[in-house]
N, C-alpha and C. Protein backbone atom coordinates (compact mmCIF):
# COMPACT_ATOMS: atom_id res chain seq x y z
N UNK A 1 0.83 -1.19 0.00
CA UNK A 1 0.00 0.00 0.00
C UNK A 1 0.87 1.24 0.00
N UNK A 2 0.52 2.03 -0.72
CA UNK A 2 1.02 3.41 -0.77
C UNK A 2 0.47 4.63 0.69
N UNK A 3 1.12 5.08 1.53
CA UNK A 3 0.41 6.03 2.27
C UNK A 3 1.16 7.28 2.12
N UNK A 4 0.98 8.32 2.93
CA UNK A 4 1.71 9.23 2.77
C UNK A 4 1.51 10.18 3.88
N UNK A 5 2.44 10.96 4.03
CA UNK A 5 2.31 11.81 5.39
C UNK A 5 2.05 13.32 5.26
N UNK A 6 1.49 13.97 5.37
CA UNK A 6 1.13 15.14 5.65
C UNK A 6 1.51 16.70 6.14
N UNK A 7 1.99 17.37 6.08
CA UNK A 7 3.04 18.78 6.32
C UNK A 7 2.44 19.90 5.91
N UNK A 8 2.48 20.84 6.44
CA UNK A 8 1.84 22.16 6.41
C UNK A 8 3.10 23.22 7.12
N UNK A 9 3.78 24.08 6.04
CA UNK A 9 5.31 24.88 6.15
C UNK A 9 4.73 26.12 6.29
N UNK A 10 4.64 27.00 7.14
CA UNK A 10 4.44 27.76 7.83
C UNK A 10 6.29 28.75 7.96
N UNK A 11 6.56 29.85 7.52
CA UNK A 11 7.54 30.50 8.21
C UNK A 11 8.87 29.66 8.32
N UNK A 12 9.11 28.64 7.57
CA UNK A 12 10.24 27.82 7.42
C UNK A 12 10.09 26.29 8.60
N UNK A 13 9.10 26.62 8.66
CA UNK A 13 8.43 25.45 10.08
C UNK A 13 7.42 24.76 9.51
N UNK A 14 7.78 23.37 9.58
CA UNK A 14 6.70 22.25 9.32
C UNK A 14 6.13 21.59 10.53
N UNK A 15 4.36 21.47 10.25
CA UNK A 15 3.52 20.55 11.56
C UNK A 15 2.86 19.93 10.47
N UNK A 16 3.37 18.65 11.82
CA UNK A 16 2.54 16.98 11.04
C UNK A 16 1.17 17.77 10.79
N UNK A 17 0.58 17.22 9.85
CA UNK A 17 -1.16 17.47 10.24
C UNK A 17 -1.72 16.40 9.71
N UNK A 18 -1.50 15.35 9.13
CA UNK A 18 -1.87 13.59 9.41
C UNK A 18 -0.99 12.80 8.56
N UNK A 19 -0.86 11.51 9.16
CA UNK A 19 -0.25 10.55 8.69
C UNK A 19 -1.08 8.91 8.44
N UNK A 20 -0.50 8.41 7.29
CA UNK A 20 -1.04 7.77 6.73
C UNK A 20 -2.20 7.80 5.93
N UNK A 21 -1.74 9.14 5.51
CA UNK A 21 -3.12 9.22 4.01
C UNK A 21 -3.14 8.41 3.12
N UNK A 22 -4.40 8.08 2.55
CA UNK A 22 -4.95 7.54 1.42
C UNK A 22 -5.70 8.10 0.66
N UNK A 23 -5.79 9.28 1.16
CA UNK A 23 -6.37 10.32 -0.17
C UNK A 23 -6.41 11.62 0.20
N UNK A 24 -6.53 12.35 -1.12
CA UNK A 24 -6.01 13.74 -0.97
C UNK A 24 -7.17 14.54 -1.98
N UNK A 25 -8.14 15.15 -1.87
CA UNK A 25 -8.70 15.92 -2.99
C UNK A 25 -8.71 17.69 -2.64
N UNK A 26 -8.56 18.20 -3.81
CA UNK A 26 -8.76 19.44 -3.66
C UNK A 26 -10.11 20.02 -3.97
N UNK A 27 -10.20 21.32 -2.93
CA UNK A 27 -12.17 21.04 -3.59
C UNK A 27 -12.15 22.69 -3.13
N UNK A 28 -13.00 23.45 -3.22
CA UNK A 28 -12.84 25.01 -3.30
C UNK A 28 -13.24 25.20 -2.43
N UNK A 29 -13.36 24.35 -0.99
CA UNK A 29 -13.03 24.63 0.78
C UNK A 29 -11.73 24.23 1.11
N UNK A 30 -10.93 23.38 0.37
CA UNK A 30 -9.42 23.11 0.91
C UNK A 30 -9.15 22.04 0.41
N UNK A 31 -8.26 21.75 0.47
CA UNK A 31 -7.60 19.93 0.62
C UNK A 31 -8.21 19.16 1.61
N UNK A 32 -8.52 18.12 1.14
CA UNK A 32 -9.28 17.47 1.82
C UNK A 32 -8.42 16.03 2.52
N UNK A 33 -8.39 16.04 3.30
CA UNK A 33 -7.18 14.40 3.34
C UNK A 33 -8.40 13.24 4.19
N UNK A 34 -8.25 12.07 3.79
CA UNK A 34 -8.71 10.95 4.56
C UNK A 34 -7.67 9.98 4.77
N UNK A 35 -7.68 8.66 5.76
CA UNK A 35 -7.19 7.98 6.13
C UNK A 35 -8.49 6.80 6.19
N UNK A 36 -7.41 5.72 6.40
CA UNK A 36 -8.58 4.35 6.57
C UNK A 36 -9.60 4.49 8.12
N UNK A 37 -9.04 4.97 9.09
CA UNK A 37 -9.33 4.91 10.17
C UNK A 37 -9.80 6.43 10.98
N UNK A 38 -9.66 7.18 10.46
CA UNK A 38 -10.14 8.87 10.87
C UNK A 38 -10.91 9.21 10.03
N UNK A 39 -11.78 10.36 10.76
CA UNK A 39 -12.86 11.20 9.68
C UNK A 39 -11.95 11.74 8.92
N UNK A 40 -12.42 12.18 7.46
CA UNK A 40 -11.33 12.82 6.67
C UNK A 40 -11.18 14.53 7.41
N UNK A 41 -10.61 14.90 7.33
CA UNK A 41 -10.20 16.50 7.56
C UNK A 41 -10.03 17.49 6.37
N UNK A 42 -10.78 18.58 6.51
CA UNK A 42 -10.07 19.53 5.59
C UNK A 42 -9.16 21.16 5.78
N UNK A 43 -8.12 21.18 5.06
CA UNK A 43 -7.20 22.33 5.79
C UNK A 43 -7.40 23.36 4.51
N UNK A 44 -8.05 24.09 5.10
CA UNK A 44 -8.45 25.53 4.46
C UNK A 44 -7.18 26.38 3.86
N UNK A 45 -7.41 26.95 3.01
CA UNK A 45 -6.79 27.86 2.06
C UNK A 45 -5.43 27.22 2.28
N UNK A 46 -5.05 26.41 1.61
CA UNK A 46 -3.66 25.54 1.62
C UNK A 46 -3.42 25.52 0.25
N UNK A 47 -1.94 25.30 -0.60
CA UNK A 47 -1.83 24.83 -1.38
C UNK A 47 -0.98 23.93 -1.44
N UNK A 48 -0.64 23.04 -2.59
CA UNK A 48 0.59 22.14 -2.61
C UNK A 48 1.79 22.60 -3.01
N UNK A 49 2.97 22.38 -2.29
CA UNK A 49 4.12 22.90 -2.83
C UNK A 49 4.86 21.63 -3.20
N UNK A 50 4.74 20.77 -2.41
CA UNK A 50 5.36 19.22 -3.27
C UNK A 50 4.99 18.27 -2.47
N UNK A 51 4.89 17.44 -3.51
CA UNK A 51 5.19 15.62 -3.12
C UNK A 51 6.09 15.22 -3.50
N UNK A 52 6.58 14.44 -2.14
CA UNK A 52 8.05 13.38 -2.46
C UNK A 52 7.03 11.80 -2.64
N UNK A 53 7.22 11.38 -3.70
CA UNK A 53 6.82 10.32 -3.79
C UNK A 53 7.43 8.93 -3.14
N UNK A 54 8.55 9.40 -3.41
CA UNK A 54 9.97 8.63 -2.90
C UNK A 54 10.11 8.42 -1.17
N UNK A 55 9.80 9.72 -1.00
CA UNK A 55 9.58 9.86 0.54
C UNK A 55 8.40 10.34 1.31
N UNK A 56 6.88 9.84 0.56
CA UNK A 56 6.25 9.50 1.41
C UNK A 56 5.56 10.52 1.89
N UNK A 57 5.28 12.17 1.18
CA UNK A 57 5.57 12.94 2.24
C UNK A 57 5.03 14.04 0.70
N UNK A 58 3.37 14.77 1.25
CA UNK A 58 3.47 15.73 0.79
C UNK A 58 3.40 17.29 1.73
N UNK A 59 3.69 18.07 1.33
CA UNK A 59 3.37 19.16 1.85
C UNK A 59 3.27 20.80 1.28
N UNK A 60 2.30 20.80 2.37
CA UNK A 60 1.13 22.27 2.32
C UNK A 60 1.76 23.67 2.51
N UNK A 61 1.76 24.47 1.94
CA UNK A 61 1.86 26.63 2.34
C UNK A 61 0.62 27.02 1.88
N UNK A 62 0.10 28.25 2.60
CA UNK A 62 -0.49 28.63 2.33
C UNK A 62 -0.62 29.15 1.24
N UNK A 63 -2.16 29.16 0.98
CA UNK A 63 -2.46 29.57 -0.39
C UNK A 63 -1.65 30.70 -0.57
N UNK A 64 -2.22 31.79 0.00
CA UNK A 64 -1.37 33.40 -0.27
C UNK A 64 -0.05 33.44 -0.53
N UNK A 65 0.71 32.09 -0.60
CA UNK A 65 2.51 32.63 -0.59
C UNK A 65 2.77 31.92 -1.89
């Protein structure tokens, strides 16, 4: 199985904000993330700055930057 972990970079500072995703949609309230076992969550005005595929690991800045 593929999962992936979650990051939100803030000011040169990254916070977990979930691990072990299995899905990711973007929708015009936010990114939306779910897992097998948690309600999905959504993190408002975020965008993507990258996925490491390799490592498992995408992460979020805010929209505005």
């Amino acid at each position: 199985m593929c999962q992936i972990n979650v990051v939100v970079e803030r000011e040169g500072e990254q916070e977990a904000v979930m691990e072990a995703v299995t899905g990711l949609e973007m929708t015009d309230k936010g990114i939306v993330l779910s897992t097998f076992f948690e309600e999905p969550i959504t993190i408002p005005d975020v965008r993507i700055k990258e996925i490491n595929f390799l490592g498992g690991s995408v992460i979020l800045v805010p929209a505005s930057t």
